[in-house]
PDB file of N, CA and C in Angstrom:
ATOM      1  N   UNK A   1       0.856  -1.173   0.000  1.00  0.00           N
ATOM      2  CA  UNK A   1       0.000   0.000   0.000  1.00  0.00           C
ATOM      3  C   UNK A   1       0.898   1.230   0.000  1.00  0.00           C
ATOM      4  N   UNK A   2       0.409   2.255  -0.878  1.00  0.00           N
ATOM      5  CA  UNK A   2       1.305   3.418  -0.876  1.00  0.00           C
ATOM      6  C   UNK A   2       0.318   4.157   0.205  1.00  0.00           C
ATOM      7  N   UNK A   3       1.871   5.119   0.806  1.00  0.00           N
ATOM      8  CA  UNK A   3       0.894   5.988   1.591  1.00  0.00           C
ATOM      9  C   UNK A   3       1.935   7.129   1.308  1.00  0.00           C
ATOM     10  N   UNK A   4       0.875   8.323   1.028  1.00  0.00           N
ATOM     11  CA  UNK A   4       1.648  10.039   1.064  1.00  0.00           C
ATOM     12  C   UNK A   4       0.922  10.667   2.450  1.00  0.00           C
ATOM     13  N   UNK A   5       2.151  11.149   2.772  1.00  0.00           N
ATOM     14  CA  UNK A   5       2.347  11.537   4.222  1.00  0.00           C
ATOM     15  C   UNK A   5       2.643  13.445   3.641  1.00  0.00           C
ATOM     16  N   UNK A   6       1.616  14.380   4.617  1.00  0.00           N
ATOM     17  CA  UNK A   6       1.313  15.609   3.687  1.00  0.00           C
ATOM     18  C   UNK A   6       1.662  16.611   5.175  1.00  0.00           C
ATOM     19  N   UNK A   7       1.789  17.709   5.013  1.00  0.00           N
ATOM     20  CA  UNK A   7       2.080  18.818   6.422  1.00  0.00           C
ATOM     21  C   UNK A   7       3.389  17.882   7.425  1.00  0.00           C
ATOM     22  N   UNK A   8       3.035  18.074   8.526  1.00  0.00           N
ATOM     23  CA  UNK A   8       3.441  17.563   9.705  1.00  0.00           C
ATOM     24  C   UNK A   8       3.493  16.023  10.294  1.00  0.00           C
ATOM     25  N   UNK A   9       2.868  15.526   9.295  1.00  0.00           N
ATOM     26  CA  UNK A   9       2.633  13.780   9.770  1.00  0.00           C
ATOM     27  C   UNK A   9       3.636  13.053   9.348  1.00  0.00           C
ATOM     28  N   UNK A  10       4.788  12.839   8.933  1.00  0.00           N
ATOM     29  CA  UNK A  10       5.774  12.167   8.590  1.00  0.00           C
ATOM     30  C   UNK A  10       6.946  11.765   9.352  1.00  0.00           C
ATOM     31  N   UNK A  11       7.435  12.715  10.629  1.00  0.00           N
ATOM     32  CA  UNK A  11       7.809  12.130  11.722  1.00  0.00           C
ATOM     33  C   UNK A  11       6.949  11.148  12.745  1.00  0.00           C
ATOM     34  N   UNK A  12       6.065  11.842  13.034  1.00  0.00           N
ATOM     35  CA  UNK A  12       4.968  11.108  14.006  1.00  0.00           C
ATOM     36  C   UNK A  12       4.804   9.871  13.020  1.00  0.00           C
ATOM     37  N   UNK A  13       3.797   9.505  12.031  1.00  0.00           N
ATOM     38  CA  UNK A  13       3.475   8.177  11.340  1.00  0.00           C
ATOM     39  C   UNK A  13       4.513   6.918  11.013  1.00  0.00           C
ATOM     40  N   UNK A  14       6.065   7.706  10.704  1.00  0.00           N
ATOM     41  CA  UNK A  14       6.712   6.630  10.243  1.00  0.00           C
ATOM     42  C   UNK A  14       7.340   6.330  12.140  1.00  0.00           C
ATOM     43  N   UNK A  15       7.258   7.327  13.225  1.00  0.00           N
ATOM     44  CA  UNK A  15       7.534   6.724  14.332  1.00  0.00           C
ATOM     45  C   UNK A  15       6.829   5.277  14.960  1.00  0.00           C
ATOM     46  N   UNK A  16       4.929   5.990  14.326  1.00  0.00           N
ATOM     47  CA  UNK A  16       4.551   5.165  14.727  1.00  0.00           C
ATOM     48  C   UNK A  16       4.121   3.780  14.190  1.00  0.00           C
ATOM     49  N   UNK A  17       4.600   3.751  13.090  1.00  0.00           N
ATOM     50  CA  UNK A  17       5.020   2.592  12.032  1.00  0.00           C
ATOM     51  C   UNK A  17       6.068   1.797  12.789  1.00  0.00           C
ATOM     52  N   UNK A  18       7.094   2.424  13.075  1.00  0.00           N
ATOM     53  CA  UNK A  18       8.353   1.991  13.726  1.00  0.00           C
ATOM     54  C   UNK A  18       8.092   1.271  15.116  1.00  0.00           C
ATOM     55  N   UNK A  19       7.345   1.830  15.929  1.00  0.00           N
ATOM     56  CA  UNK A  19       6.968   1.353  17.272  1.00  0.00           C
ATOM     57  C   UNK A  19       6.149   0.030  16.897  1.00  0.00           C
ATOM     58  N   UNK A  20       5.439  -0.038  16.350  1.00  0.00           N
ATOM     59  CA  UNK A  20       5.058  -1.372  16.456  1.00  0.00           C
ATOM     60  C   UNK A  20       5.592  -2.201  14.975  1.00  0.00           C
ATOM     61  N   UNK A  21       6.749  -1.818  14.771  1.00  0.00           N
ATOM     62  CA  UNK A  21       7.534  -3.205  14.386  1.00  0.00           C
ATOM     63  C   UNK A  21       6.747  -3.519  12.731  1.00  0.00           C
ATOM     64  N   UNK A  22       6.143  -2.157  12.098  1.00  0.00           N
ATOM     65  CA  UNK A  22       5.952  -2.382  10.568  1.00  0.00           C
ATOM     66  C   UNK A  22       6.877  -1.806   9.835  1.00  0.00           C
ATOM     67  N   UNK A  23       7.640  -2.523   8.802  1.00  0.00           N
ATOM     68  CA  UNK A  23       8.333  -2.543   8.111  1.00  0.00           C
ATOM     69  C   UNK A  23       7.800  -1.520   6.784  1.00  0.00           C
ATOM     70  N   UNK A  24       8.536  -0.078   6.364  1.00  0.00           N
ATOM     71  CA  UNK A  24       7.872   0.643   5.252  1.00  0.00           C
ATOM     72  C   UNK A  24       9.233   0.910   4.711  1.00  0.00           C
ATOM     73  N   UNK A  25       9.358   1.425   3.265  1.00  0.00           N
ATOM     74  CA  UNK A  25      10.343   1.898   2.105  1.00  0.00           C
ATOM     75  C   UNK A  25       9.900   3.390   2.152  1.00  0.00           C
ATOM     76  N   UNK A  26      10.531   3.729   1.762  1.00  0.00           N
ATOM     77  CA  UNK A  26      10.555   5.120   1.204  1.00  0.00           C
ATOM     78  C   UNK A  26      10.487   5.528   0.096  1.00  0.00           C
ATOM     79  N   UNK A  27       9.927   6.190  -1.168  1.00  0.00           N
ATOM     80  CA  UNK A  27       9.923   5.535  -2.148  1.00  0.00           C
ATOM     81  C   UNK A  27      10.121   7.743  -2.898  1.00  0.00           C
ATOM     82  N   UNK A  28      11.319   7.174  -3.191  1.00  0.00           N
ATOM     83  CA  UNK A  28      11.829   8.927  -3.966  1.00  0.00           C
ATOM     84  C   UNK A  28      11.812   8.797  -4.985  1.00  0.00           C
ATOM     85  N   UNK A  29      11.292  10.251  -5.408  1.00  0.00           N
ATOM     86  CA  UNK A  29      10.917  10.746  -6.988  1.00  0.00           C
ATOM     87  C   UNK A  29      12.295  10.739  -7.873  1.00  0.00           C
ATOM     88  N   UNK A  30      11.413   9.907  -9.111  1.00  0.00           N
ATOM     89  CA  UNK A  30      13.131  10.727  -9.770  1.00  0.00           C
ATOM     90  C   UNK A  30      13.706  11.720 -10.130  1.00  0.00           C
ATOM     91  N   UNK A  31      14.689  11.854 -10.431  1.00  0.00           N
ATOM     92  CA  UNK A  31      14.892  13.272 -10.493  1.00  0.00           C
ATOM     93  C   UNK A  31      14.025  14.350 -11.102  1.00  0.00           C
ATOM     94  N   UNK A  32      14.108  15.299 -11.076  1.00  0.00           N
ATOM     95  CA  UNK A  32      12.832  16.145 -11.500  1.00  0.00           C
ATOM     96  C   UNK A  32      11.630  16.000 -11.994  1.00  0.00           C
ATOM     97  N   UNK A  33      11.103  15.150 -11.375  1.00  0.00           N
ATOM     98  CA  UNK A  33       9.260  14.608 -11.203  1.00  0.00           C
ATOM     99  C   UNK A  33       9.165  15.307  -9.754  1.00  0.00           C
ATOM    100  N   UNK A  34       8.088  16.295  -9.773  1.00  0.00           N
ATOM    101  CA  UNK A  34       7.571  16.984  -8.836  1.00  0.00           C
ATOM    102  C   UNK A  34       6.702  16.245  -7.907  1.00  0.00           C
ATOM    103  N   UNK A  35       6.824  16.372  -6.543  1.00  0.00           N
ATOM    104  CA  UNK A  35       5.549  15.319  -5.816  1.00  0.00           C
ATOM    105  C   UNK A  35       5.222  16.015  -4.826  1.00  0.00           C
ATOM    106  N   UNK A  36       3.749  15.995  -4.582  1.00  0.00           N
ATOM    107  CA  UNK A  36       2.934  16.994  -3.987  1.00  0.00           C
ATOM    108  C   UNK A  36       3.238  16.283  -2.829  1.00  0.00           C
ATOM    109  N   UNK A  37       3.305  15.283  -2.242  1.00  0.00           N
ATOM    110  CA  UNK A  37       3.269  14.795  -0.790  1.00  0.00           C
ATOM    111  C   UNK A  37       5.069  14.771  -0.368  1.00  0.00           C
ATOM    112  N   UNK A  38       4.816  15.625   1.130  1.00  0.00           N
ATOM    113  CA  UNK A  38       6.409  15.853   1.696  1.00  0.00           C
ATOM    114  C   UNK A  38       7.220  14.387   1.697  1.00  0.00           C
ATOM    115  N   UNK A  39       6.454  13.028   1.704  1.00  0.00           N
ATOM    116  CA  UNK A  39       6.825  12.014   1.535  1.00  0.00           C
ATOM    117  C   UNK A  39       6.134  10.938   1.176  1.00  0.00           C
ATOM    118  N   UNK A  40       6.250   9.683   0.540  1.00  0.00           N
ATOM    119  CA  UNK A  40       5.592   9.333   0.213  1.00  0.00           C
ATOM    120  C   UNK A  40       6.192   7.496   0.320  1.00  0.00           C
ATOM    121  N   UNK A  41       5.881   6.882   0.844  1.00  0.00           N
ATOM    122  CA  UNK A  41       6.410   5.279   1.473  1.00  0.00           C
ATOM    123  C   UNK A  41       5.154   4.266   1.047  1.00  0.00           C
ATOM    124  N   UNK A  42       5.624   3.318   0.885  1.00  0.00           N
ATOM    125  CA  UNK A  42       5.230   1.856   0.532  1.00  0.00           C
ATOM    126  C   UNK A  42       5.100   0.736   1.909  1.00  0.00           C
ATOM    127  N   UNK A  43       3.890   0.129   2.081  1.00  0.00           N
ATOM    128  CA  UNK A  43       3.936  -0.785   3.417  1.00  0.00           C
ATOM    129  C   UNK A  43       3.379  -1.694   2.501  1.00  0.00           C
ATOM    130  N   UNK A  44       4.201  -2.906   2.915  1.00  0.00           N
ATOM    131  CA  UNK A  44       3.744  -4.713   2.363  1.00  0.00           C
ATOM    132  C   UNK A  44       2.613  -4.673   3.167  1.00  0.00           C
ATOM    133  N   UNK A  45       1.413  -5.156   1.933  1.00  0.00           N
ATOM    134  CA  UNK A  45       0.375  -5.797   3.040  1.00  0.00           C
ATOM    135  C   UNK A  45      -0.153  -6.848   2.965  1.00  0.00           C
ATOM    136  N   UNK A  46       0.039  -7.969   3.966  1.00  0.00           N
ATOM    137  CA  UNK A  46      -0.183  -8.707   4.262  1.00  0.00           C
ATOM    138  C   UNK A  46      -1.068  -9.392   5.262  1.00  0.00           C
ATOM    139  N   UNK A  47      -1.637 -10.675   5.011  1.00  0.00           N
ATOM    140  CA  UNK A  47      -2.776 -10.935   6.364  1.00  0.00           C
ATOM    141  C   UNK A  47      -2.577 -10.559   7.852  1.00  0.00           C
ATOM    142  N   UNK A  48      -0.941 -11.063   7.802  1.00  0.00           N
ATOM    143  CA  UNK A  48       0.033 -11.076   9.332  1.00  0.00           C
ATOM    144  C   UNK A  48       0.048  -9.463   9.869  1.00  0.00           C
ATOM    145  N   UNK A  49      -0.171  -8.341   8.821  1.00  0.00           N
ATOM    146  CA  UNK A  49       0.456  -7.005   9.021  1.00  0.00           C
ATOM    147  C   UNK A  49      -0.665  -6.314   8.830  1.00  0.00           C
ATOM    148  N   UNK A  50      -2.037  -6.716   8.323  1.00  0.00           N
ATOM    149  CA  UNK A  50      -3.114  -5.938   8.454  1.00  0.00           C
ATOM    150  C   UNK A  50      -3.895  -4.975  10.026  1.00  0.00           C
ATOM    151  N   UNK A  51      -4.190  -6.134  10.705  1.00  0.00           N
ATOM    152  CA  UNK A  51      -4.654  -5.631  12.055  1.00  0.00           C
ATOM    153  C   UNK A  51      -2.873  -4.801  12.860  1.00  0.00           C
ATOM    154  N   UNK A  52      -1.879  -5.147  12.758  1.00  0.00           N
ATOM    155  CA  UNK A  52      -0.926  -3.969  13.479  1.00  0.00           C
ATOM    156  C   UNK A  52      -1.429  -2.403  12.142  1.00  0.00           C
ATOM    157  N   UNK A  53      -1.810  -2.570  10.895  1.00  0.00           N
ATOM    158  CA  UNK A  53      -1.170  -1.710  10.452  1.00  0.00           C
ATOM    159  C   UNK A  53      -2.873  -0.737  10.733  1.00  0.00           C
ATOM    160  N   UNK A  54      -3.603  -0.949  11.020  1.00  0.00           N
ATOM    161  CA  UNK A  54      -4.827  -0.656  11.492  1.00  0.00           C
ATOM    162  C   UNK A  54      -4.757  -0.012  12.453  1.00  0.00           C
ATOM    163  N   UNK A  55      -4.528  -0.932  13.419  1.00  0.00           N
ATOM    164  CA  UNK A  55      -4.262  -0.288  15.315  1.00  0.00           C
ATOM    165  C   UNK A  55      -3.198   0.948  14.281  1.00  0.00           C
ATOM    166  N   UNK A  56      -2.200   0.938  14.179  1.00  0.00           N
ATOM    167  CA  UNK A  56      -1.389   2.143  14.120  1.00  0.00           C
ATOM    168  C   UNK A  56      -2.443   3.642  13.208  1.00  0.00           C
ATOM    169  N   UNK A  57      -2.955   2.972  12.553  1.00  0.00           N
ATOM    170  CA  UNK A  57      -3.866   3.864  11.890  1.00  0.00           C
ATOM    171  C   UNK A  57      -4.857   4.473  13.301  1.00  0.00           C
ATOM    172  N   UNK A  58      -5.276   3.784  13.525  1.00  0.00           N
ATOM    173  CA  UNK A  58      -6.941   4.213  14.748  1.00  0.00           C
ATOM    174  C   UNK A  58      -5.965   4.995  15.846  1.00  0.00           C
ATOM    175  N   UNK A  59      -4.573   4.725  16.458  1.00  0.00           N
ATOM    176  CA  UNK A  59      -4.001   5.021  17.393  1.00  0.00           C
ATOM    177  C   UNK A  59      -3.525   6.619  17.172  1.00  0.00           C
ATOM    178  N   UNK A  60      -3.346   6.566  15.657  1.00  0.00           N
ATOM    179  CA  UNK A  60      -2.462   7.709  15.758  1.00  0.00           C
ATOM    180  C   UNK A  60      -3.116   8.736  15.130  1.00  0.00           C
ATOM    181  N   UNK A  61      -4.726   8.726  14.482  1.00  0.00           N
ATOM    182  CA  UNK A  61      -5.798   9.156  14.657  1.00  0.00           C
ATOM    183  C   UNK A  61      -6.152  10.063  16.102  1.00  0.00           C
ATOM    184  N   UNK A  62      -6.597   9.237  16.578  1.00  0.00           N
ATOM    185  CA  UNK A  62      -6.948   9.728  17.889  1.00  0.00           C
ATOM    186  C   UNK A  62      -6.073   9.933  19.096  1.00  0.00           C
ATOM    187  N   UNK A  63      -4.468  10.450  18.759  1.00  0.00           N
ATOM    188  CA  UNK A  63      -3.655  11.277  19.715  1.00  0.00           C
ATOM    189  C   UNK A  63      -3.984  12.502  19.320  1.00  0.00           C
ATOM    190  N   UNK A  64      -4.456  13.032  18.203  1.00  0.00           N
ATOM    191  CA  UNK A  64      -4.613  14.160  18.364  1.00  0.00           C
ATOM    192  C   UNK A  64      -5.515  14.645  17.478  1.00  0.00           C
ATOM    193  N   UNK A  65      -6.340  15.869  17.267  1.00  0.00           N
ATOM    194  CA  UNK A  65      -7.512  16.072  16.705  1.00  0.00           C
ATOM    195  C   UNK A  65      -7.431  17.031  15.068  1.00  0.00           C
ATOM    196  N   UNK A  66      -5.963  17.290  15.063  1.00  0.00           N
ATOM    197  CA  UNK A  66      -5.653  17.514  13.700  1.00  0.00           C
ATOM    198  C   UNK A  66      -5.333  17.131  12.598  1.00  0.00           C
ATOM    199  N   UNK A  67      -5.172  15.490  13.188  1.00  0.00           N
ATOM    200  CA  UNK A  67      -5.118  14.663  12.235  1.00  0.00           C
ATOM    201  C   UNK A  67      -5.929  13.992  11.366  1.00  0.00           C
ATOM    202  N   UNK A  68      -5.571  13.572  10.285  1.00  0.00           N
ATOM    203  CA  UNK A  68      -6.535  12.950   9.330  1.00  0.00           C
ATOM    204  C   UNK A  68      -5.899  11.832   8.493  1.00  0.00           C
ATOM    205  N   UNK A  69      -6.723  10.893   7.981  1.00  0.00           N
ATOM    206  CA  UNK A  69      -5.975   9.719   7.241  1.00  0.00           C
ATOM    207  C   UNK A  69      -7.316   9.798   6.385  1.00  0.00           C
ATOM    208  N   UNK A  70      -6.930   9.655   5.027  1.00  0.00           N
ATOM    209  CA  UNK A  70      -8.187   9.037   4.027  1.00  0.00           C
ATOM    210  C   UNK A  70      -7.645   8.174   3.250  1.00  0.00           C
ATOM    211  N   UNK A  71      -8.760   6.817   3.145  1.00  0.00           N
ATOM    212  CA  UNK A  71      -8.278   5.860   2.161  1.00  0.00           C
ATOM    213  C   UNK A  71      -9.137   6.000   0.803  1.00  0.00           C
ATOM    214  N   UNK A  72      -8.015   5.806  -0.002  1.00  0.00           N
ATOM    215  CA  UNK A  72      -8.752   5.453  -1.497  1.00  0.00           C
ATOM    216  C   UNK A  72      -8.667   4.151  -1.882  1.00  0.00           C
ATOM    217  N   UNK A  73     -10.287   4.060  -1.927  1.00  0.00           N
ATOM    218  CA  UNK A  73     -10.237   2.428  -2.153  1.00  0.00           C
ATOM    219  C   UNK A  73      -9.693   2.241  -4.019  1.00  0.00           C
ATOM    220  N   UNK A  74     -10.232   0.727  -3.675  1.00  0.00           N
ATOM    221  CA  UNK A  74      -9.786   0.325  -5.444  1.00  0.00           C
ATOM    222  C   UNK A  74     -10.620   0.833  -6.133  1.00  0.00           C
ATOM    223  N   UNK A  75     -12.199   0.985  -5.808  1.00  0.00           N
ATOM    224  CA  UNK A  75     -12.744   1.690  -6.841  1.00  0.00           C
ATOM    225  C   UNK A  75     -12.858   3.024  -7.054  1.00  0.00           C
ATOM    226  N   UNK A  76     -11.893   3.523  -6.143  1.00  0.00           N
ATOM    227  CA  UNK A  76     -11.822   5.430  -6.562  1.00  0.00           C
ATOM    228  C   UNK A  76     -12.820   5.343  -5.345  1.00  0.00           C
ATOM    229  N   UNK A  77     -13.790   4.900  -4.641  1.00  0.00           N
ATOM    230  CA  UNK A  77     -14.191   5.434  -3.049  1.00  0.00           C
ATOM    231  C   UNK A  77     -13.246   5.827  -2.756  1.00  0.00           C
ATOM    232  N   UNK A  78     -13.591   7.214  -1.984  1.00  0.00           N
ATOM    233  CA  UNK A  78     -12.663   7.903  -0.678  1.00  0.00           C
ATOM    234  C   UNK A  78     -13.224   7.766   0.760  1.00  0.00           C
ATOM    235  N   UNK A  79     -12.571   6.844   1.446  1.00  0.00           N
ATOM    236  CA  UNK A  79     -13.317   6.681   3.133  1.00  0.00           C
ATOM    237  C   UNK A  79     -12.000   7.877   3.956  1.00  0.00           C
ATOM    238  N   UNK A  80     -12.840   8.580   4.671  1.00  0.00           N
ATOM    239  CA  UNK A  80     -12.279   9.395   5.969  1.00  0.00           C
ATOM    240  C   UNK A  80     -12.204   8.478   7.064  1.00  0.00           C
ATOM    241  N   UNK A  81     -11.143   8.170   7.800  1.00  0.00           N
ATOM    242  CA  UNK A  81     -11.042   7.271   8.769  1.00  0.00           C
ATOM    243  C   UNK A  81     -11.354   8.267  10.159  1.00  0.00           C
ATOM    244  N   UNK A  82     -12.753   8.646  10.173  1.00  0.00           N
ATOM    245  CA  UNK A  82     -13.026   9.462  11.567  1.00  0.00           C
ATOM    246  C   UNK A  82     -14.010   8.657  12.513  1.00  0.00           C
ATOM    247  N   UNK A  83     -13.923   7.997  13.654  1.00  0.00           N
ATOM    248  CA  UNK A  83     -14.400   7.039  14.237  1.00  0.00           C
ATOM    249  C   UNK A  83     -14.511   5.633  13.738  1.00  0.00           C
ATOM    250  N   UNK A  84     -13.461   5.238  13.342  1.00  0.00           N
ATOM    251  CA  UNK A  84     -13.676   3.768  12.747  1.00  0.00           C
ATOM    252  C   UNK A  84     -13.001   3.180  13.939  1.00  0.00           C
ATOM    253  N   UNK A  85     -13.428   1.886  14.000  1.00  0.00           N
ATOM    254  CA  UNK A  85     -12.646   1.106  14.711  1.00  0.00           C
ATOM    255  C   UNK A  85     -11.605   0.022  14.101  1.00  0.00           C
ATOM    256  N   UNK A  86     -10.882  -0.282  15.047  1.00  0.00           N
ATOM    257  CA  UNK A  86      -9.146  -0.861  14.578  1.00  0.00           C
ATOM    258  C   UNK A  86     -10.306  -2.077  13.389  1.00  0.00           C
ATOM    259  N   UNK A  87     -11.058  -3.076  13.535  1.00  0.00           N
ATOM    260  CA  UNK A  87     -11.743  -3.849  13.541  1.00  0.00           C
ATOM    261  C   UNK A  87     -12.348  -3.273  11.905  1.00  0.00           C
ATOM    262  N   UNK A  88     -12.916  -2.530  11.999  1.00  0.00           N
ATOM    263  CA  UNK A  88     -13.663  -1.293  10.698  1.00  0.00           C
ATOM    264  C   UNK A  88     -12.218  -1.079   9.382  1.00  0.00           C
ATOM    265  N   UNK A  89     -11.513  -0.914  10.017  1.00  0.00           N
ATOM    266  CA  UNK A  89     -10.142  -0.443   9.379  1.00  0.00           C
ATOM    267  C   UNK A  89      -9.367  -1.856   8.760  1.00  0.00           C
ATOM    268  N   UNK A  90      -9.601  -2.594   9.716  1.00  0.00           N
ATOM    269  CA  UNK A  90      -8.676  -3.940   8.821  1.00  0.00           C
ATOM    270  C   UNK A  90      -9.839  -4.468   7.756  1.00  0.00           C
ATOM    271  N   UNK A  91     -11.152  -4.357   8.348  1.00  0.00           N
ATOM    272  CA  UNK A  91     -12.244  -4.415   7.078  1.00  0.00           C
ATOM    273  C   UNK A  91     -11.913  -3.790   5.524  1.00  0.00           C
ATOM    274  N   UNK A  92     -11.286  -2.096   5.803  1.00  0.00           N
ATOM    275  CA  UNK A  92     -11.240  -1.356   4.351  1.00  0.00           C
ATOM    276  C   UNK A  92      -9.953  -1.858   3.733  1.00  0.00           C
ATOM    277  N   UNK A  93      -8.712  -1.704   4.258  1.00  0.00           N
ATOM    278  CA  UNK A  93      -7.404  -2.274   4.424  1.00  0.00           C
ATOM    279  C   UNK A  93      -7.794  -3.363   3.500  1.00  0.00           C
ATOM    280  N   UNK A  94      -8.481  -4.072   3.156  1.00  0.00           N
ATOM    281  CA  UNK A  94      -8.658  -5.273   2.257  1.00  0.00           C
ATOM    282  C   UNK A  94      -8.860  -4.593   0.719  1.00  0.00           C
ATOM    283  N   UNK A  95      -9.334  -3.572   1.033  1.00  0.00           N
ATOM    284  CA  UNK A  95      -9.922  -3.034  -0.044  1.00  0.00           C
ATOM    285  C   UNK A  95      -9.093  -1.605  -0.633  1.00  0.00           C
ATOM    286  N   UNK A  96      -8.395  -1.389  -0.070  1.00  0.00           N
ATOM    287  CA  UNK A  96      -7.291   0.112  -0.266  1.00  0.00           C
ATOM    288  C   UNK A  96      -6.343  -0.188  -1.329  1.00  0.00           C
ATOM    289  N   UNK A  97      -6.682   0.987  -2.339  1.00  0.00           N
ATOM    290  CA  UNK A  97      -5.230   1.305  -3.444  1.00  0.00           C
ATOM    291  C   UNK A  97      -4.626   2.196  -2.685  1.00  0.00           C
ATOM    292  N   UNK A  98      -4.256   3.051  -2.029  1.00  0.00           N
ATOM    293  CA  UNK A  98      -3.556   3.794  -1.227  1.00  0.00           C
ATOM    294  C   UNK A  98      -4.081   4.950  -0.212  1.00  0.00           C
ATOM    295  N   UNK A  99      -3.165   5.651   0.748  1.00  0.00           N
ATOM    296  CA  UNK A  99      -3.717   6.239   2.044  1.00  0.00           C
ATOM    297  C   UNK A  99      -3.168   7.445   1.915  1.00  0.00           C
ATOM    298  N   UNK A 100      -4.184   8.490   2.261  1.00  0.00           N
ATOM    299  CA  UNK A 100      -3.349   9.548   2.369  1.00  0.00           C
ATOM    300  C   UNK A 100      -3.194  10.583   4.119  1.00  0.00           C
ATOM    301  N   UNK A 101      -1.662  10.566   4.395  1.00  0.00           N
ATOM    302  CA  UNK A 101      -2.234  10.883   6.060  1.00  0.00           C
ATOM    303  C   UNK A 101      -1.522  12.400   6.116  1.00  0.00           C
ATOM    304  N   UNK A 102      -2.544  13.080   7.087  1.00  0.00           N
ATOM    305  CA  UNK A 102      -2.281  14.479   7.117  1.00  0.00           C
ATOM    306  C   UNK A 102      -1.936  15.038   8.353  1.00  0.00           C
ATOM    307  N   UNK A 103      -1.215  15.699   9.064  1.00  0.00           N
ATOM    308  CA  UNK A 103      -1.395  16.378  10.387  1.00  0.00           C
ATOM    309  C   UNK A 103      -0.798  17.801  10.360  1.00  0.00           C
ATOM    310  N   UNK A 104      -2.393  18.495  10.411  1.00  0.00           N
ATOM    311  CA  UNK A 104      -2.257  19.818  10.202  1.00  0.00           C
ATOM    312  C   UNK A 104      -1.202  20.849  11.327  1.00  0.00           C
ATOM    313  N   UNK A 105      -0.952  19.864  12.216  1.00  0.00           N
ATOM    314  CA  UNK A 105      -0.395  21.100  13.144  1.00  0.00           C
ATOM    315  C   UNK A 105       1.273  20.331  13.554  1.00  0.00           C
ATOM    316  N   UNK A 106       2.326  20.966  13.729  1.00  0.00           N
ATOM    317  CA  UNK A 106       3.548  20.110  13.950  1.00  0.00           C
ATOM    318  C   UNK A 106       3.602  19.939  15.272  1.00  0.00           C
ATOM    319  N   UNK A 107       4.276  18.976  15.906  1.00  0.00           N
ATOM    320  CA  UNK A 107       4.411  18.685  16.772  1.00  0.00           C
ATOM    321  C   UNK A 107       5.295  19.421  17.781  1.00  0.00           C
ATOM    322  N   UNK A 108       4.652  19.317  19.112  1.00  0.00           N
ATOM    323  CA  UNK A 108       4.899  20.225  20.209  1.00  0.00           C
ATOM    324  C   UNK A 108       5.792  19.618  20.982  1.00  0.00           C
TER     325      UNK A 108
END
């Protein structure tokens, strides 16, 4: 799953990728191809890595209230992940062409 990481969320997300032990790439533009997201990483997904990669989604959601994650499913649906549960999330996670995560405010 690709995910573009946009504002302030790219320390915090790949930390909290890191804390629970999911494995992501980094994935850089080539040379002069412009890319709207400050970063933009690749996570294997797998049955074994679905529910951690969920919890990290729902967890890091709700530390703070400026954050945002939206998935684009395969058929071009866009789901806002605002009250889903870890449970709800490994549900869409089946169904995701890629994520986009935002945190409007930097960290304090």
């Amino acid at each position: 799953m690709r995910v573009a990481l946009f504002k302030d969320s790219q320390a915090s997300f790949t930390e909290a990728l890191q804390g629970a032990d999911i494995p992501y790439e980094e994935l850089r533009p080539a040379p002069g191809q412009v890319m709207a997201a400050g970063m933009l990483i690749t996570i294997a997904q797998t049955a074994a890595i679905t529910a951690p990669i969920a919890t990290v989604f729902v967890a890091w959601l709700r530390a703070r209230a400026s954050r945002k994650v939206m998935l684009t499913l395969r058929d071009k649906t866009i789901v806002r992940l605002e009250g889903y549960s870890v449970e709800q999330v490994e549900q869409l996670l089946q169904l995701v062409d890629h994520a986009t995560v935002i945190d409007m405010k930097p960290a304090e």
